[in-house]
N, C-alpha and C. Protein backbone atom coordinates (compact mmCIF):
# COMPACT_ATOMS: atom_id res chain seq x y z
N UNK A 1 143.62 140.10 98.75
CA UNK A 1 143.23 139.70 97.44
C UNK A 1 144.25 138.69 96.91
N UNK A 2 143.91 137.64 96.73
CA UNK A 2 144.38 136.69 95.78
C UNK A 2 144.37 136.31 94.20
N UNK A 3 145.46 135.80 93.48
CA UNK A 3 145.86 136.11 92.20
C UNK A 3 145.70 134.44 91.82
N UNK A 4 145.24 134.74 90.79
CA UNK A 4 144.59 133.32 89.77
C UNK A 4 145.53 132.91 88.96
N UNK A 5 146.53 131.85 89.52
CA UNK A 5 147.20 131.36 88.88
C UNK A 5 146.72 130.71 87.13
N UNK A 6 147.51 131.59 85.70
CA UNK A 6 146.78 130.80 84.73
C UNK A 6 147.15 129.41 84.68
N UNK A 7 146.43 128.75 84.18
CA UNK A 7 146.42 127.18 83.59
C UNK A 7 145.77 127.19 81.85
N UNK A 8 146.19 125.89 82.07
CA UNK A 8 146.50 125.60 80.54
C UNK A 8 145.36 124.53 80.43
N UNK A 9 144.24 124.56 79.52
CA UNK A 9 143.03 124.37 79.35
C UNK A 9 143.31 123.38 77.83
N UNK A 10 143.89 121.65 78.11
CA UNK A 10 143.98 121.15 76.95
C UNK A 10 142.72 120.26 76.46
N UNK A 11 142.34 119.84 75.17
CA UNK A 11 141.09 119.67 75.35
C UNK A 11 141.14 117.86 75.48
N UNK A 12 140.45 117.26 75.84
CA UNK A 12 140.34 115.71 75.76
C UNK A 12 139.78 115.17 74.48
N UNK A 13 140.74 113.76 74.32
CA UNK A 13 140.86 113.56 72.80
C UNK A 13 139.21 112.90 72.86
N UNK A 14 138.66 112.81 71.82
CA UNK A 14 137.18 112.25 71.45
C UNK A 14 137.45 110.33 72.16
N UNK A 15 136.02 110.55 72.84
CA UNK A 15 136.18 108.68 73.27
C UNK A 15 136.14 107.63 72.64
N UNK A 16 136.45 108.31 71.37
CA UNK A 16 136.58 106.75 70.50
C UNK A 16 137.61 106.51 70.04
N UNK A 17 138.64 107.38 71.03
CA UNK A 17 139.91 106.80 70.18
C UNK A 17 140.82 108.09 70.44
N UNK A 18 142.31 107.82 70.18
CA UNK A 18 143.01 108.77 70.23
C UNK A 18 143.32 109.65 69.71
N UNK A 19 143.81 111.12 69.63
CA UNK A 19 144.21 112.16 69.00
C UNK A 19 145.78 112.40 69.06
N UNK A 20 146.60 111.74 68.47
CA UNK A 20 147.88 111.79 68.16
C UNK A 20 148.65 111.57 66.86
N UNK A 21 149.42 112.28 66.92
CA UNK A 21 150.10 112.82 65.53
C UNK A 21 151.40 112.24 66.32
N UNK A 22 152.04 110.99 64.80
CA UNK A 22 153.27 110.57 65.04
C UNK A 22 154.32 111.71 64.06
N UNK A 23 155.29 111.74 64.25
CA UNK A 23 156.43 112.31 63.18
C UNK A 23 156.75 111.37 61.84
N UNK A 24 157.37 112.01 61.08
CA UNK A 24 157.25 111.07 59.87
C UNK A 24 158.29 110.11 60.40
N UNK A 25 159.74 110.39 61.12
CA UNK A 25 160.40 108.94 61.29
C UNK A 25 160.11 108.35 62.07
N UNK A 26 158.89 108.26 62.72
CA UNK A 26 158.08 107.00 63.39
C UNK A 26 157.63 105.96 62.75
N UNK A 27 157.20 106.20 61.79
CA UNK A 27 156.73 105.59 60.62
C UNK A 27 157.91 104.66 59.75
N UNK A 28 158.77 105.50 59.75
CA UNK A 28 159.74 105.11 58.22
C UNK A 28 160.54 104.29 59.23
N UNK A 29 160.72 104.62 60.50
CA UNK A 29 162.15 103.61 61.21
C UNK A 29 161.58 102.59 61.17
N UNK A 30 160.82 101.59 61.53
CA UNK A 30 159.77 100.34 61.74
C UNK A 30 160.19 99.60 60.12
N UNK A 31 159.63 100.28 59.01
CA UNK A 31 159.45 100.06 57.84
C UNK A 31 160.68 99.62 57.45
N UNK A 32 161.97 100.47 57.59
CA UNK A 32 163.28 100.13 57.50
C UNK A 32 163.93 99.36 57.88
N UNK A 33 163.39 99.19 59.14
CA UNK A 33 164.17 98.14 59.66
C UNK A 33 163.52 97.00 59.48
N UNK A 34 162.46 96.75 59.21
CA UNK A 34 161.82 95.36 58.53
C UNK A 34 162.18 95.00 57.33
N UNK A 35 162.62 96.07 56.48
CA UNK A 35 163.16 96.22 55.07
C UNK A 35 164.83 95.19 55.21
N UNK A 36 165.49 95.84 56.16
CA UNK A 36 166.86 95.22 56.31
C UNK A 36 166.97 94.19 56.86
N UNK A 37 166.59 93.61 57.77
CA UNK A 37 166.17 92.66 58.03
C UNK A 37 165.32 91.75 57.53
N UNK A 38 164.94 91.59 56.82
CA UNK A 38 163.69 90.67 55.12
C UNK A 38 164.96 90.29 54.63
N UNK A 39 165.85 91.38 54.41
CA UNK A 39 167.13 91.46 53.02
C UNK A 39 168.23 90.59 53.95
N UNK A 40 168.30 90.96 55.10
CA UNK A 40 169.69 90.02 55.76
C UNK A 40 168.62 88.05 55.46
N UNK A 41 167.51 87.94 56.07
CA UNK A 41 166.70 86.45 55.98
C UNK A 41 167.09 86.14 54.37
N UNK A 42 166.66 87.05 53.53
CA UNK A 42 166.77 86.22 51.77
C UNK A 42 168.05 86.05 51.66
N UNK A 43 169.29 86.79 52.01
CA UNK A 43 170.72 86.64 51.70
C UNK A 43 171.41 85.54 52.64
N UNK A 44 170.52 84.49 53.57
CA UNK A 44 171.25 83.93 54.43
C UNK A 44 171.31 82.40 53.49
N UNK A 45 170.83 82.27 52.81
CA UNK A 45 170.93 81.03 52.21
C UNK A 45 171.97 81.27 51.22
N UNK A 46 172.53 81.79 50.69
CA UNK A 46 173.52 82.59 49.97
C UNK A 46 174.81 82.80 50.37
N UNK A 47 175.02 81.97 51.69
CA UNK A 47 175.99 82.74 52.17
C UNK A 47 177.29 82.02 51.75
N UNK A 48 178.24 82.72 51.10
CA UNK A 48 179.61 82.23 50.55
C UNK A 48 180.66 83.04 50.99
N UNK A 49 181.92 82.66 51.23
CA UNK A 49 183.27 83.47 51.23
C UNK A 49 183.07 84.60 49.63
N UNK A 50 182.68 86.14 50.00
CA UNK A 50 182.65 87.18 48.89
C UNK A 50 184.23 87.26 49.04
N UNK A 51 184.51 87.92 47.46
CA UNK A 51 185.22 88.14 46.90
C UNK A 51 185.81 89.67 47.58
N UNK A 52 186.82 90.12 47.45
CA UNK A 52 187.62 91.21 48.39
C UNK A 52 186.83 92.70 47.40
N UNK A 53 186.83 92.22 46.29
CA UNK A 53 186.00 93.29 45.17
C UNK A 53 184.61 93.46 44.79
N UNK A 54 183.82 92.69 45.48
CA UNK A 54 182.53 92.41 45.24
C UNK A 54 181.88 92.84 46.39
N UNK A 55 180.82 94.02 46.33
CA UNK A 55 179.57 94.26 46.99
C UNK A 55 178.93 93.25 46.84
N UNK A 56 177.96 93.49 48.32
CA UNK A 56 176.77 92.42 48.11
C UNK A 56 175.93 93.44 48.06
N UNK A 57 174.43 92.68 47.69
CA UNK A 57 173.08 93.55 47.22
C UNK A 57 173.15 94.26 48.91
N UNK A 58 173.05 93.45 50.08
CA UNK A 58 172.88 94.64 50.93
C UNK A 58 174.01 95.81 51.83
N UNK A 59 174.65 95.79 51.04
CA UNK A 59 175.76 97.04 50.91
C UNK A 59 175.24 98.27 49.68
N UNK A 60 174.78 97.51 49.01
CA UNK A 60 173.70 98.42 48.08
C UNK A 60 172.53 98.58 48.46
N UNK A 61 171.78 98.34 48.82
CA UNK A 61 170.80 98.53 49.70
C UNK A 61 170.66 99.65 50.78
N UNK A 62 171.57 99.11 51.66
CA UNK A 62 171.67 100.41 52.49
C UNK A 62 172.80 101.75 52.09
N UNK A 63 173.30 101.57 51.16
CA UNK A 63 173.84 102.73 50.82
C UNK A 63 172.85 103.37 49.70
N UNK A 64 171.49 102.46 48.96
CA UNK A 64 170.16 103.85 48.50
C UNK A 64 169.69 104.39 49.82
N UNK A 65 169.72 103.28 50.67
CA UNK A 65 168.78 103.93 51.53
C UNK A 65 169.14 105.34 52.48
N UNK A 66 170.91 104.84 52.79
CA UNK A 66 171.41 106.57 53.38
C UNK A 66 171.20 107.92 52.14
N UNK A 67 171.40 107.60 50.69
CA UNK A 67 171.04 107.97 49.76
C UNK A 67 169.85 108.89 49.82
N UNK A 68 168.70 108.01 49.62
CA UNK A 68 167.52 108.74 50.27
C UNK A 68 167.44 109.46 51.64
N UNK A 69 168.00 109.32 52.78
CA UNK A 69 167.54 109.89 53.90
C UNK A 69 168.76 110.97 53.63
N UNK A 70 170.01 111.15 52.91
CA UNK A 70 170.52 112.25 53.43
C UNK A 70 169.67 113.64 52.63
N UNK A 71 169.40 113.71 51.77
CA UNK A 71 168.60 114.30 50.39
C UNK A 71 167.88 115.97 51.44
């Protein structure tokens, strides 16, 4: 007598297309990094010797943005 190995019975996604679920930072990394990169292109015409005391907007920028993601 032989024993019936179980298997795993997954179902196939519908043929019109796929059945997948991304994570939310699939989404948000793409977005972000198009975000910082937009902000480095507008700040390149701008570009001057800063001051030793002066932030620029994208030092503010990415410090909302760790802001938001540490939360």
């Amino acid at each position: 007598m032989t024993a019936h190995a179980p298997t795993r019975h997954t179902p196939r996604p519908a043929a019109g297309g796929a059945d997948a679920r991304l994570p939310w930072w699939a989404a948000a990394l793409p977005v972000i990094a198009f975000a910082v990169l937009l902000a480095l292109l507008a700040g390149a015409g701008e570009a001057e010797a800063a001051d030793a005391g002066s932030r620029g907007y994208l030092a503010d920028l990415l410090g909302r943005l760790w802001g938001l993601l540490s939360r």
